[in-house]
PDB file of N, CA and C in Angstrom:
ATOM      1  N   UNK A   1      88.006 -44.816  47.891  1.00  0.00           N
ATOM      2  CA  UNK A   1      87.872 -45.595  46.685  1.00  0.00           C
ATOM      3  C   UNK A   1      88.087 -44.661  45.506  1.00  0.00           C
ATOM      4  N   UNK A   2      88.952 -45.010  44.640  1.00  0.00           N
ATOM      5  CA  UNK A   2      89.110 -44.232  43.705  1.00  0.00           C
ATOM      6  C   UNK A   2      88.584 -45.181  42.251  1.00  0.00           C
ATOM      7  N   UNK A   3      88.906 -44.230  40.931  1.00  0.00           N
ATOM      8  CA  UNK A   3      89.186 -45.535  39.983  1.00  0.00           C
ATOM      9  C   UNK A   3      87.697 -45.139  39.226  1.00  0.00           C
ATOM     10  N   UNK A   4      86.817 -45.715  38.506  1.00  0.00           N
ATOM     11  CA  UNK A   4      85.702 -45.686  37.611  1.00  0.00           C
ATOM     12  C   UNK A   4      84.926 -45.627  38.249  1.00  0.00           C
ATOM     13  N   UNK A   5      83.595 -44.801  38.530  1.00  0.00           N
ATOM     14  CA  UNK A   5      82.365 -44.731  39.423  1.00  0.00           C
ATOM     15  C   UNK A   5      81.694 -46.402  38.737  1.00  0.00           C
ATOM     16  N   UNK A   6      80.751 -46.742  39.887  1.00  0.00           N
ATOM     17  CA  UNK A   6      80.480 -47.182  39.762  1.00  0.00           C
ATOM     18  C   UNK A   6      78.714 -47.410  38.990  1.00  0.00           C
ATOM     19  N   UNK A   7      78.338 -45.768  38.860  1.00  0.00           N
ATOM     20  CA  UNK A   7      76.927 -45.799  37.716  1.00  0.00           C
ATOM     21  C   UNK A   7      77.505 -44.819  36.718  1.00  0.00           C
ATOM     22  N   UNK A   8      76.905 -44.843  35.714  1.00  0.00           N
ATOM     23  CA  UNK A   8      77.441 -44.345  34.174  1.00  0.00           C
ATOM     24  C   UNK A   8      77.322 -42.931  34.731  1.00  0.00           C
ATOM     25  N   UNK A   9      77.473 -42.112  33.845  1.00  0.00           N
ATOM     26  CA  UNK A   9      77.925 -40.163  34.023  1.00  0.00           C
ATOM     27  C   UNK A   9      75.965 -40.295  34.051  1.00  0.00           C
ATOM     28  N   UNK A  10      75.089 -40.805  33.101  1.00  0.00           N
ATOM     29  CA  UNK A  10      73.796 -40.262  33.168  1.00  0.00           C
ATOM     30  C   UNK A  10      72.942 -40.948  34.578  1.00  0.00           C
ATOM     31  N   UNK A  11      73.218 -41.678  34.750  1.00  0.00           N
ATOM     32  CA  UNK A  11      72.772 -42.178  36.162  1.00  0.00           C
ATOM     33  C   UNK A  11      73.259 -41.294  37.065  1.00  0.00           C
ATOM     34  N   UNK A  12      74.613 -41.300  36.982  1.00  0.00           N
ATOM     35  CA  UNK A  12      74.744 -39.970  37.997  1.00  0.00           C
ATOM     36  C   UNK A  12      74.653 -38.506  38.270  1.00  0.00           C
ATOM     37  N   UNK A  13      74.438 -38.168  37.112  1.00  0.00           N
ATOM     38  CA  UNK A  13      73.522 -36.668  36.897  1.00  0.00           C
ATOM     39  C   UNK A  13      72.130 -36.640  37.353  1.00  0.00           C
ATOM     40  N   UNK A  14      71.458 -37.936  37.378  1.00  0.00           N
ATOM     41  CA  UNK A  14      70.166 -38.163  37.938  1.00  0.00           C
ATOM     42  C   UNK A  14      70.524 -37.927  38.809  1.00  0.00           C
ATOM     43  N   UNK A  15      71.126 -38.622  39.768  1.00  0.00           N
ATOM     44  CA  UNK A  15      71.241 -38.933  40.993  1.00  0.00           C
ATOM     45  C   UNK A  15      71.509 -37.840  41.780  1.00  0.00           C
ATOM     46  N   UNK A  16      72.807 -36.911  41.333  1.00  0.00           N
ATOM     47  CA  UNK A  16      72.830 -35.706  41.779  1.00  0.00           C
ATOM     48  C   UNK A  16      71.694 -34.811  41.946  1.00  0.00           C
ATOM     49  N   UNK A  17      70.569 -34.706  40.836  1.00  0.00           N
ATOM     50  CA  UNK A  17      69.778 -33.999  41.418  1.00  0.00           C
ATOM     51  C   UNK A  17      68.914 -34.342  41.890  1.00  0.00           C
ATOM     52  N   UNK A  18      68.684 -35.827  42.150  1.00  0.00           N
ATOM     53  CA  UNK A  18      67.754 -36.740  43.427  1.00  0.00           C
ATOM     54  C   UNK A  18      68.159 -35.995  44.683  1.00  0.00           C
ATOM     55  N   UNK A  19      69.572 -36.007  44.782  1.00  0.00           N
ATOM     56  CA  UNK A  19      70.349 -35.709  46.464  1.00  0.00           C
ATOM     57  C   UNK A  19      69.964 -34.589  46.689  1.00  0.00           C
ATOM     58  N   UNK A  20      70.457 -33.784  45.885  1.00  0.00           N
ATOM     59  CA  UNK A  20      70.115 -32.112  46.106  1.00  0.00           C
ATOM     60  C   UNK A  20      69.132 -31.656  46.947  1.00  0.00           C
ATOM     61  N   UNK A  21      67.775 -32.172  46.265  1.00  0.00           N
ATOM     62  CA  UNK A  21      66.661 -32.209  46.872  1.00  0.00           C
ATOM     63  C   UNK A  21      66.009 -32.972  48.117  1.00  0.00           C
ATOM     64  N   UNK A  22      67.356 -33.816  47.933  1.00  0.00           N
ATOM     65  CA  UNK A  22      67.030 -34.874  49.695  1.00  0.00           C
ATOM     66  C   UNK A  22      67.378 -33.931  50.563  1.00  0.00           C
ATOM     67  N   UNK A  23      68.821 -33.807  50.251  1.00  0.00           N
ATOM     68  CA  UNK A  23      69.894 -33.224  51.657  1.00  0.00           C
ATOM     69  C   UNK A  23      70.553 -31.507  50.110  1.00  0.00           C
ATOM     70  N   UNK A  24      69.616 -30.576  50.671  1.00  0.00           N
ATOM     71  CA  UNK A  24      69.636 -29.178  50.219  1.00  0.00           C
ATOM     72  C   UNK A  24      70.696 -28.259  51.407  1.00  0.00           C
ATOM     73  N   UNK A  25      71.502 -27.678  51.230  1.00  0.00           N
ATOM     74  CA  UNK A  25      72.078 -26.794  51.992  1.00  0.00           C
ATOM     75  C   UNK A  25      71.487 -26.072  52.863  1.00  0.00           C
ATOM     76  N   UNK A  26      71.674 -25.960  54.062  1.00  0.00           N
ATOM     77  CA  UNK A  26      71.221 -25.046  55.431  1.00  0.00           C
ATOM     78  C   UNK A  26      72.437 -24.338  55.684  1.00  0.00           C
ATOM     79  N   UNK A  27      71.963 -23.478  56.673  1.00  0.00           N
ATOM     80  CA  UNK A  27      72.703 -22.426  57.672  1.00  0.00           C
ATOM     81  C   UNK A  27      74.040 -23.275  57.736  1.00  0.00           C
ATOM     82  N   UNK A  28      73.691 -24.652  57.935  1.00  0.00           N
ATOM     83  CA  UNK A  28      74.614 -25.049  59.212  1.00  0.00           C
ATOM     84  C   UNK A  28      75.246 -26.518  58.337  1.00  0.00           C
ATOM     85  N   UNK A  29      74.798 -27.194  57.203  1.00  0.00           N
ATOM     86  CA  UNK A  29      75.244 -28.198  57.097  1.00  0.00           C
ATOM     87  C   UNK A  29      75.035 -28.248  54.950  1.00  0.00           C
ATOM     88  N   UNK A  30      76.114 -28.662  54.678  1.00  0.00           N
ATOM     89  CA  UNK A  30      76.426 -28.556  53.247  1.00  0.00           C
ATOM     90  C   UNK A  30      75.003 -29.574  52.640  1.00  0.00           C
ATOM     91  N   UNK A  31      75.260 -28.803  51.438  1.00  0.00           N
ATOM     92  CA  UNK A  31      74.162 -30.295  50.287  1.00  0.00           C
ATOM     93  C   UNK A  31      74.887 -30.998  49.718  1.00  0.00           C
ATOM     94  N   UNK A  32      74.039 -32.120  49.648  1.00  0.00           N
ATOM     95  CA  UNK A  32      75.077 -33.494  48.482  1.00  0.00           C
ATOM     96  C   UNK A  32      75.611 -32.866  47.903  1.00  0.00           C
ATOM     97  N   UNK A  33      75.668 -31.775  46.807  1.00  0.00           N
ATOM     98  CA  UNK A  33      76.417 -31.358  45.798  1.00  0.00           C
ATOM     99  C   UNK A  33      77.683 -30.807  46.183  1.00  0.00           C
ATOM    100  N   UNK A  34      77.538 -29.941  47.640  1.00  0.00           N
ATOM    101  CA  UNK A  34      78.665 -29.820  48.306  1.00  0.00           C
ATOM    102  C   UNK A  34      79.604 -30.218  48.530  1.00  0.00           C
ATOM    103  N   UNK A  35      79.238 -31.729  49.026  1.00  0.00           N
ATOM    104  CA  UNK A  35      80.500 -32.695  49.796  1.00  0.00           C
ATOM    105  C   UNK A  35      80.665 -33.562  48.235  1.00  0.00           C
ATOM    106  N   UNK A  36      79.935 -33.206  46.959  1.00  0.00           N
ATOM    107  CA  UNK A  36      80.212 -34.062  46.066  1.00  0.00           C
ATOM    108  C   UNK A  36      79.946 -35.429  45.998  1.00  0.00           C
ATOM    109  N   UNK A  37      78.729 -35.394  46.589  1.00  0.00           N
ATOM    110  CA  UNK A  37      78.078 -36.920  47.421  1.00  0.00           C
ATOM    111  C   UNK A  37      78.170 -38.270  46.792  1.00  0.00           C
ATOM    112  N   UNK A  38      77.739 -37.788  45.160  1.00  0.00           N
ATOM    113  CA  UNK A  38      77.635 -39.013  44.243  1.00  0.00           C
ATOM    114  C   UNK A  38      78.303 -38.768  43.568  1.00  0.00           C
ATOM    115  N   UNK A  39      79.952 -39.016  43.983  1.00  0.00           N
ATOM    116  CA  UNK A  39      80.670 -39.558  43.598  1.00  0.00           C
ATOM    117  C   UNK A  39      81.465 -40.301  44.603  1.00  0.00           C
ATOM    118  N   UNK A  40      82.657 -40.112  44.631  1.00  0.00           N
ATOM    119  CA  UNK A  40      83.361 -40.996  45.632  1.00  0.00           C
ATOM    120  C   UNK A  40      82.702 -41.542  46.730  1.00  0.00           C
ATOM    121  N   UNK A  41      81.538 -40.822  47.749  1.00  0.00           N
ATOM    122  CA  UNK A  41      81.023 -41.137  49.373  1.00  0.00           C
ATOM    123  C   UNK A  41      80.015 -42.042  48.455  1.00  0.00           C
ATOM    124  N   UNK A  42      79.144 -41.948  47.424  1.00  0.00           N
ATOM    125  CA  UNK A  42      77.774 -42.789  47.310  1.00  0.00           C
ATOM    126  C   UNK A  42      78.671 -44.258  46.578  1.00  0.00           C
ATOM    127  N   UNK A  43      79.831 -44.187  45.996  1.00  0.00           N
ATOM    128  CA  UNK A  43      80.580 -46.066  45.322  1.00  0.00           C
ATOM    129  C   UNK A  43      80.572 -46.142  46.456  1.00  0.00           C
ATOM    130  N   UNK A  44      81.422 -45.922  47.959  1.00  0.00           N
ATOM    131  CA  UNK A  44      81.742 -45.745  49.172  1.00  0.00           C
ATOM    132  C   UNK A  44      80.499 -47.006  49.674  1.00  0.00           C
ATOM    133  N   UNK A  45      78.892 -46.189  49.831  1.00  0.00           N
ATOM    134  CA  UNK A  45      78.011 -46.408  50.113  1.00  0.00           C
ATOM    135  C   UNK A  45      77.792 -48.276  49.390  1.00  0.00           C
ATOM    136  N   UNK A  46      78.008 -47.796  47.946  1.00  0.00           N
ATOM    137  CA  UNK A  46      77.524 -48.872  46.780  1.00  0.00           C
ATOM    138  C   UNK A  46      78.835 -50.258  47.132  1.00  0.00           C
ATOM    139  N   UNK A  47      79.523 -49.684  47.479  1.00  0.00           N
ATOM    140  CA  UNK A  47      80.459 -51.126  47.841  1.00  0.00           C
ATOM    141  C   UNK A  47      80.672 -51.733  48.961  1.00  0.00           C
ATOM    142  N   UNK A  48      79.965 -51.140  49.706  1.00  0.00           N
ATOM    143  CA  UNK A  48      79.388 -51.715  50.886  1.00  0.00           C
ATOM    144  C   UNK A  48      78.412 -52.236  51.148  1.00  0.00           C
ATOM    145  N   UNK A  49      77.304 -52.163  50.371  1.00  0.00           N
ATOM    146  CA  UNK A  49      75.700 -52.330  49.937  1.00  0.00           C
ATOM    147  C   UNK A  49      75.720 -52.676  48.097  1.00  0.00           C
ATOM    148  N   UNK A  50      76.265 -53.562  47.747  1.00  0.00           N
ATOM    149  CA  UNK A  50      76.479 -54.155  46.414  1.00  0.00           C
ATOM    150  C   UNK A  50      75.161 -54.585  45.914  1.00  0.00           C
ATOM    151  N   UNK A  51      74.218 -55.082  46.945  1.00  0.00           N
ATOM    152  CA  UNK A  51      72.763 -55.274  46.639  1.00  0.00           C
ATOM    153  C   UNK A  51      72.557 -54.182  46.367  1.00  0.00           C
ATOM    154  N   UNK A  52      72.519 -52.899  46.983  1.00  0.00           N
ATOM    155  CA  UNK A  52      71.252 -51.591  46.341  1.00  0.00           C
ATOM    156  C   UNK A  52      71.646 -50.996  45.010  1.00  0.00           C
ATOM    157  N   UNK A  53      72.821 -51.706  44.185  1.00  0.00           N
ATOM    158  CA  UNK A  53      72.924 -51.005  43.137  1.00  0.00           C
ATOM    159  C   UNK A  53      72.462 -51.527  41.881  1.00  0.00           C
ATOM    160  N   UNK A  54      71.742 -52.573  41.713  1.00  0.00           N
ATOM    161  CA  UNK A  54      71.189 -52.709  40.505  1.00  0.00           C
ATOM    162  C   UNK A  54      69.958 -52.134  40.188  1.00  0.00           C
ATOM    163  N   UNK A  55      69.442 -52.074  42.032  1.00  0.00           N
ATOM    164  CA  UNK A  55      68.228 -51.357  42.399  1.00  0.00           C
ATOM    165  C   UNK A  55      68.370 -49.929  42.210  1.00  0.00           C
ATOM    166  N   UNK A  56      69.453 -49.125  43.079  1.00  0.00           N
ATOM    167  CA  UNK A  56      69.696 -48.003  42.197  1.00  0.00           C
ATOM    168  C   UNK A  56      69.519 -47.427  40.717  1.00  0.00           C
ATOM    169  N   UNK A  57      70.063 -48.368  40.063  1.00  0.00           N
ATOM    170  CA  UNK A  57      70.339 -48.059  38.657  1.00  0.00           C
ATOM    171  C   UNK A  57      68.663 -48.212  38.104  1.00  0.00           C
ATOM    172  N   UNK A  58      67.953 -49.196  38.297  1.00  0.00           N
ATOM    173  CA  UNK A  58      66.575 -49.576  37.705  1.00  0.00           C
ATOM    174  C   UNK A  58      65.871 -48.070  38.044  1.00  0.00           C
ATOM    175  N   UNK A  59      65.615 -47.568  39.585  1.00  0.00           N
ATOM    176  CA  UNK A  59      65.225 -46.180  39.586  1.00  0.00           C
ATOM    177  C   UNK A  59      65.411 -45.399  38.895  1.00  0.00           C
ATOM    178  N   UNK A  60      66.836 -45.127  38.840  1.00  0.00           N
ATOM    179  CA  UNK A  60      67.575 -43.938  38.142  1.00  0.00           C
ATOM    180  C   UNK A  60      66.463 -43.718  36.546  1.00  0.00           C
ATOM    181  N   UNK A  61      66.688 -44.826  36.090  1.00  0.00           N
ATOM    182  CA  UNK A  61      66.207 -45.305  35.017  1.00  0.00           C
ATOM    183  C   UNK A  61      64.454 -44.900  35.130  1.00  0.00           C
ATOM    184  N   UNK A  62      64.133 -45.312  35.587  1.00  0.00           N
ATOM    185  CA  UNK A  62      63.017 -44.976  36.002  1.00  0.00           C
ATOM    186  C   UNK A  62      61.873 -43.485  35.894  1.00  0.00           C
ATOM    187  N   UNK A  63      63.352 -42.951  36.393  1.00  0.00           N
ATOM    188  CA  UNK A  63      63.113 -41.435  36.627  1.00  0.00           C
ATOM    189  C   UNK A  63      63.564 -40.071  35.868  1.00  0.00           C
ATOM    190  N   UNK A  64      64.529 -41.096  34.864  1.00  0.00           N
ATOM    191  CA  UNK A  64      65.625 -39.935  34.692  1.00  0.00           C
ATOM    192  C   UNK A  64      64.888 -39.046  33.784  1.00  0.00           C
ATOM    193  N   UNK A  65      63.644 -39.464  33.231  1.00  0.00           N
ATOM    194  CA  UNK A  65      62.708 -38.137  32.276  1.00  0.00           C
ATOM    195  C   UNK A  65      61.929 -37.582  33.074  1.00  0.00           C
ATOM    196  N   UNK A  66      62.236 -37.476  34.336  1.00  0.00           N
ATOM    197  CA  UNK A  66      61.094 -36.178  35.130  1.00  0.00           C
ATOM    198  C   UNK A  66      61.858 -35.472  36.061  1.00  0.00           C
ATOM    199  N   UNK A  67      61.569 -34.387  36.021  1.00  0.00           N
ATOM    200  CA  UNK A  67      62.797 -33.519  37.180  1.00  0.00           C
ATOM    201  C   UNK A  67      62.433 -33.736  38.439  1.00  0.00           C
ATOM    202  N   UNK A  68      63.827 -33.459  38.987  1.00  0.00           N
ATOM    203  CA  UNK A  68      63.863 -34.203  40.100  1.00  0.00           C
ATOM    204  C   UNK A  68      62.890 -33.246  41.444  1.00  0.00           C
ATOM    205  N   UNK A  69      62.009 -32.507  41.065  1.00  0.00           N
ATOM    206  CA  UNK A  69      61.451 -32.329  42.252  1.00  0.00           C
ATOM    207  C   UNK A  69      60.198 -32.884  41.995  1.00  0.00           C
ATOM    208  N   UNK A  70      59.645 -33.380  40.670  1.00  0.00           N
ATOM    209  CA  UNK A  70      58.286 -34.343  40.583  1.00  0.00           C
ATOM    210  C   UNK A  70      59.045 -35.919  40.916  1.00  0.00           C
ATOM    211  N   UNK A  71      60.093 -36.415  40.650  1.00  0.00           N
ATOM    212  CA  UNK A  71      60.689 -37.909  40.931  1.00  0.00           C
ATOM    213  C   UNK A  71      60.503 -38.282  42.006  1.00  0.00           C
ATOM    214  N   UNK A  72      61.030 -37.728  42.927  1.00  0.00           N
ATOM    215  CA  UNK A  72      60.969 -38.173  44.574  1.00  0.00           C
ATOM    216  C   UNK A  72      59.567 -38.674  44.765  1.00  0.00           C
ATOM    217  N   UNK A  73      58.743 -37.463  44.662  1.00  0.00           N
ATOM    218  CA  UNK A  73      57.234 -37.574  45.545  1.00  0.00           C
ATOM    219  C   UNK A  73      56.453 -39.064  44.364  1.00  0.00           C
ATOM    220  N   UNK A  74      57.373 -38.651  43.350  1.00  0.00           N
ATOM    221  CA  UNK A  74      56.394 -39.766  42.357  1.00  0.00           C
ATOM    222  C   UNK A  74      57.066 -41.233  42.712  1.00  0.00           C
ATOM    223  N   UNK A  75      58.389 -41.467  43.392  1.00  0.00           N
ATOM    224  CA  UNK A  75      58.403 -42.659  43.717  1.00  0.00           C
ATOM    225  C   UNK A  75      58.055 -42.881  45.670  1.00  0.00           C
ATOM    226  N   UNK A  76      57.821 -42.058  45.962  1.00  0.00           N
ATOM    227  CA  UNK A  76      57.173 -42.163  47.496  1.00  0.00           C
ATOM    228  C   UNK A  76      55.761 -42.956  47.167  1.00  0.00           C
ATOM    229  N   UNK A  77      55.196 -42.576  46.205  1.00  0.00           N
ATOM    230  CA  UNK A  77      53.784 -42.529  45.979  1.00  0.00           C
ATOM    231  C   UNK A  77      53.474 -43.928  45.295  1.00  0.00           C
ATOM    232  N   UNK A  78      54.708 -44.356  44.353  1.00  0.00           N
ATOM    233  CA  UNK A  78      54.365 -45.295  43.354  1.00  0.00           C
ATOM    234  C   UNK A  78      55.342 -46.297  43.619  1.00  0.00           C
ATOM    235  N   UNK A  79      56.755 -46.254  44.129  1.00  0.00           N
ATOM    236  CA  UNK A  79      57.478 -47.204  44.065  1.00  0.00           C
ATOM    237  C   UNK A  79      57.970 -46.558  45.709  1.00  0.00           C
ATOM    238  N   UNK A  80      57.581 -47.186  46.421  1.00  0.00           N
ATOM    239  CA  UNK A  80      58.104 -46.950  48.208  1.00  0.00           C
ATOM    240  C   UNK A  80      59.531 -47.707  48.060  1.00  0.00           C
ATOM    241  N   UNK A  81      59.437 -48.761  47.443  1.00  0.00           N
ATOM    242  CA  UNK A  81      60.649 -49.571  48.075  1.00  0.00           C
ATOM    243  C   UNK A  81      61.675 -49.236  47.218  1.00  0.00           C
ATOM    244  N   UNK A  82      61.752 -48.416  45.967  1.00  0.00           N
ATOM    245  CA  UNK A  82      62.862 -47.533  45.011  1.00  0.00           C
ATOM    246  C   UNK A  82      63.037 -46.847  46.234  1.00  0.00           C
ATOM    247  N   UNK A  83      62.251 -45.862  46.480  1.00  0.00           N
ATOM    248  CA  UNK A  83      62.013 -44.839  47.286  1.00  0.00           C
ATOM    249  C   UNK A  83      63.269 -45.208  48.588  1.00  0.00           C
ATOM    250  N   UNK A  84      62.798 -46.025  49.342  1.00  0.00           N
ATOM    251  CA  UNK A  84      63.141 -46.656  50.171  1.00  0.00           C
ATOM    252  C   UNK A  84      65.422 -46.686  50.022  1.00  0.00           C
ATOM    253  N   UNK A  85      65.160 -47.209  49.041  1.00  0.00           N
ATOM    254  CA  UNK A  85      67.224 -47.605  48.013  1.00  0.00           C
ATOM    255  C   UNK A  85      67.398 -46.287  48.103  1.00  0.00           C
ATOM    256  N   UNK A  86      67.246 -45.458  47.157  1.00  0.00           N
ATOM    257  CA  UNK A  86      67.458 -43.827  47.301  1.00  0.00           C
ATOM    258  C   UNK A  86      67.309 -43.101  48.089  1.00  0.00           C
ATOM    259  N   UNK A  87      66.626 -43.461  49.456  1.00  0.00           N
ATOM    260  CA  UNK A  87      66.854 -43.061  50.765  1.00  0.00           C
ATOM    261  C   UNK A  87      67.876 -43.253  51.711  1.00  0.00           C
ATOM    262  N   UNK A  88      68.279 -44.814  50.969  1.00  0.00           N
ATOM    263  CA  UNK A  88      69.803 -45.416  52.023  1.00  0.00           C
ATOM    264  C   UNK A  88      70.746 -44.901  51.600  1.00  0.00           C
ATOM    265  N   UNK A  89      70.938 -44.914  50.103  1.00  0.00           N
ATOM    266  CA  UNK A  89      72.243 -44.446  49.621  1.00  0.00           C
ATOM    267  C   UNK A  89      72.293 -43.196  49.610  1.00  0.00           C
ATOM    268  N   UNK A  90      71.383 -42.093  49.541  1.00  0.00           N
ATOM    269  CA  UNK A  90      71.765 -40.853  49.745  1.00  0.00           C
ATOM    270  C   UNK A  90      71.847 -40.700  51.260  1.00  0.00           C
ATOM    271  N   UNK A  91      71.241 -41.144  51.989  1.00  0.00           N
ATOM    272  CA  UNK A  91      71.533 -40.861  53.661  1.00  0.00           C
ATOM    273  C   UNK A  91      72.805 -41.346  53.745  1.00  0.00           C
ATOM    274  N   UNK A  92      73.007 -42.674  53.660  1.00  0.00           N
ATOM    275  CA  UNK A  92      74.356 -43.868  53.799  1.00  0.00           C
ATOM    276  C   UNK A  92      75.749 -42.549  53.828  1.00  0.00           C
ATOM    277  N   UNK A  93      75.581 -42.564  52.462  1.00  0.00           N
ATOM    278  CA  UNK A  93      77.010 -41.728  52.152  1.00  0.00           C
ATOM    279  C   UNK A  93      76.574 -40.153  52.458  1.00  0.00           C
ATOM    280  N   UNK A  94      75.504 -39.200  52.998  1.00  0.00           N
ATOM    281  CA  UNK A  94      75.802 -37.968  53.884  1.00  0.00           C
ATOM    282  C   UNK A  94      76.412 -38.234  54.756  1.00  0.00           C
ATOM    283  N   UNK A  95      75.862 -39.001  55.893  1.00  0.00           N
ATOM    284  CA  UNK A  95      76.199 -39.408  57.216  1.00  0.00           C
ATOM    285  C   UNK A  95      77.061 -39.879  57.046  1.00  0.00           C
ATOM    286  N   UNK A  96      77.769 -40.653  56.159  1.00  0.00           N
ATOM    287  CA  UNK A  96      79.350 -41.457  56.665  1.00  0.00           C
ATOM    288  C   UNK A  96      80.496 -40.369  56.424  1.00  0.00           C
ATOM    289  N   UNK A  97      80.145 -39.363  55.475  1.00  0.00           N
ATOM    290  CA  UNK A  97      80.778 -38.646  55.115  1.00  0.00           C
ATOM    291  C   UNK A  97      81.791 -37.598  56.333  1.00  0.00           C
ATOM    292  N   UNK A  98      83.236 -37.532  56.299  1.00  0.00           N
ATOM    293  CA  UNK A  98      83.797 -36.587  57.504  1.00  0.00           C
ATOM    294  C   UNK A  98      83.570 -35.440  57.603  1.00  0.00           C
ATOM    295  N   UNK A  99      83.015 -34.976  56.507  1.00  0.00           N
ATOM    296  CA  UNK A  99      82.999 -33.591  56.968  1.00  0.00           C
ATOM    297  C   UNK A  99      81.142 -33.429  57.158  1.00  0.00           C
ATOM    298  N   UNK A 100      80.248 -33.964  57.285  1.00  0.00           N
ATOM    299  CA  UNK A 100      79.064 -33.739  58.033  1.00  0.00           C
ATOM    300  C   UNK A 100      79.542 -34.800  59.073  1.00  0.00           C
ATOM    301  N   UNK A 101      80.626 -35.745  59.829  1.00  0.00           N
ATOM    302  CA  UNK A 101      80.601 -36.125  61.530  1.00  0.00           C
ATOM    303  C   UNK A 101      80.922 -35.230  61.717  1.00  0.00           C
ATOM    304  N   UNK A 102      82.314 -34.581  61.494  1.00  0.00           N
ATOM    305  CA  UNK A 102      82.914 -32.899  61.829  1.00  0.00           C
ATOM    306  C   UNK A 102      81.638 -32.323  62.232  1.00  0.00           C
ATOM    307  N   UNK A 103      80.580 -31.909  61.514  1.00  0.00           N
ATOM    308  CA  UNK A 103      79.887 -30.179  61.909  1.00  0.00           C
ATOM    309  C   UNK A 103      79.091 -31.088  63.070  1.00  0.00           C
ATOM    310  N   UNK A 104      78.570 -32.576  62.948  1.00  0.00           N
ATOM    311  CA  UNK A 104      77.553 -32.838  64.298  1.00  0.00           C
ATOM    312  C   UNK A 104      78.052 -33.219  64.961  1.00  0.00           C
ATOM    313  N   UNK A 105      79.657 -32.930  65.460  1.00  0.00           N
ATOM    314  CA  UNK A 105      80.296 -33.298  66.330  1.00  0.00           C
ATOM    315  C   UNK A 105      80.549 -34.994  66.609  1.00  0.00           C
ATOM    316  N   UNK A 106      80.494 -35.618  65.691  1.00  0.00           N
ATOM    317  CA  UNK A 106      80.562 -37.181  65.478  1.00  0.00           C
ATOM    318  C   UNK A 106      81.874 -37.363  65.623  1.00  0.00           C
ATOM    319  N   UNK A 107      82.497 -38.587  66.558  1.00  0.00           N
ATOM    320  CA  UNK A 107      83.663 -38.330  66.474  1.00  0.00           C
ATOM    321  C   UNK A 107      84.114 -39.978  66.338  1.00  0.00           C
ATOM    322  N   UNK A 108      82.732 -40.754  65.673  1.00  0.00           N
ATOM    323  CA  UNK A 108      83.085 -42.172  65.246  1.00  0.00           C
ATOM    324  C   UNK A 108      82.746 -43.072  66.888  1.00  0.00           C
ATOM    325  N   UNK A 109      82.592 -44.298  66.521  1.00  0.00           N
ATOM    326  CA  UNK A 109      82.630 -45.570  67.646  1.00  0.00           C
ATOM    327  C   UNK A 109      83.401 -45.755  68.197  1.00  0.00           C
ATOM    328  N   UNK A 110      83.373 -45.810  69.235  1.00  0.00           N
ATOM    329  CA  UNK A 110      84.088 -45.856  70.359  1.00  0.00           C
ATOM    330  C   UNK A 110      84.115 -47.169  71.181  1.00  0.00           C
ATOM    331  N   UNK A 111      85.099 -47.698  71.724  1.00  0.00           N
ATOM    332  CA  UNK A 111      84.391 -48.733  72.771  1.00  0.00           C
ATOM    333  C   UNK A 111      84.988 -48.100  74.093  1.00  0.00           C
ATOM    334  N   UNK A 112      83.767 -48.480  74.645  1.00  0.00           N
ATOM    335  CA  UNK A 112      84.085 -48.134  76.248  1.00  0.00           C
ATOM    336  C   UNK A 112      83.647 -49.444  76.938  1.00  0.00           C
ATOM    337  N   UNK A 113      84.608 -49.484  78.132  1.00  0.00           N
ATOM    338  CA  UNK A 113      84.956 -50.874  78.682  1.00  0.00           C
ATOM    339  C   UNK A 113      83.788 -50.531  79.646  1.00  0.00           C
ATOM    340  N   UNK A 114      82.976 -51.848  79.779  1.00  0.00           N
ATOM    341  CA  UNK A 114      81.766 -52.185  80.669  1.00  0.00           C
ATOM    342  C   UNK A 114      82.288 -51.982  82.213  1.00  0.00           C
ATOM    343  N   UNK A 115      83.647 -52.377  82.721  1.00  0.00           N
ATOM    344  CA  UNK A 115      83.661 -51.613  84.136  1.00  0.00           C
ATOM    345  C   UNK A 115      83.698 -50.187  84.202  1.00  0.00           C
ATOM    346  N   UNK A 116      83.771 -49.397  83.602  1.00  0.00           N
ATOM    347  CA  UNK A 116      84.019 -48.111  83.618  1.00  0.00           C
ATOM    348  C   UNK A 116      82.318 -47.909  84.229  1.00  0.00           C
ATOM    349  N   UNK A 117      81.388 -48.330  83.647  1.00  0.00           N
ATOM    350  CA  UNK A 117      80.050 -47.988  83.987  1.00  0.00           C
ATOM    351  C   UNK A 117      79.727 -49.055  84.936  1.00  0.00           C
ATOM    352  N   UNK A 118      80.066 -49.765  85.513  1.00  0.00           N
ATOM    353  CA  UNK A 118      79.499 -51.369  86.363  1.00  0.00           C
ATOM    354  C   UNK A 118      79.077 -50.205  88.045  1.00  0.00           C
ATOM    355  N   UNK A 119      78.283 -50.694  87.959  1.00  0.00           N
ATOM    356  CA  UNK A 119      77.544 -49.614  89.051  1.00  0.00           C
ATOM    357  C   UNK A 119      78.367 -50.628  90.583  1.00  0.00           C
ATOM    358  N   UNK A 120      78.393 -51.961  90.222  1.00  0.00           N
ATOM    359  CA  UNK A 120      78.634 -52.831  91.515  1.00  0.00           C
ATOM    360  C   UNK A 120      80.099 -52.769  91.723  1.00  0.00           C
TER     361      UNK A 120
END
């Protein structure tokens, strides 16, 4: 998806440093900021899930005057079900993302035909 994000530049400066702190860089696997999460992979996420973005945006809003390592725990604590939106869409678009299936060896759905396994 290319073309105009779909939350303003300040929603998404929030958001970026919501992710950061979700999905932080390891040994072994990049941070949102890495794969550039919220942008192209999180509309990705948002146009597939057209419901979580007004909800998105109300959080964002929500939060955007406290840094983002008091935000999280303060909407775990106070708003679960914000909590909850900002959990899908930052997971949604890590995990769909190709280059974290690449490192966990994800290599997408498959179908495999039911005789292949039919024990009878």
């Amino acid at each position: 998806m290319t073309g105009s994000r779909l939350l303003d530049p300040v929603r998404q400066n929030t958001l970026r440093a919501l992710a950061d702190i979700i999905v932080p860089r390891s040994a072994t696997m990049p941070s949102a900021s890495d794969l550039g999460l919220c942008d192209e992979p999180v509309d990705h996420v948002l146009h597939h899930r057209a419901d979580l973005l007004s909800k998105l945006q109300e959080l964002l809003d929500r939060v955007s005057d406290l840094p983002a390592e008091a935000a999280i725990p303060w909407l775990a604590d106070h708003e679960p079900a914000f909590f909850a939106v900002l959990m899908q869409v930052v997971a949604g678009a890590y995990y769909s993302h190709p280059v974290v299936w690449q490192l966990l060896g994800y290599t997408g759905q498959q179908s495999i035909p039911l005789h292949e396994h039919d024990p009878f």
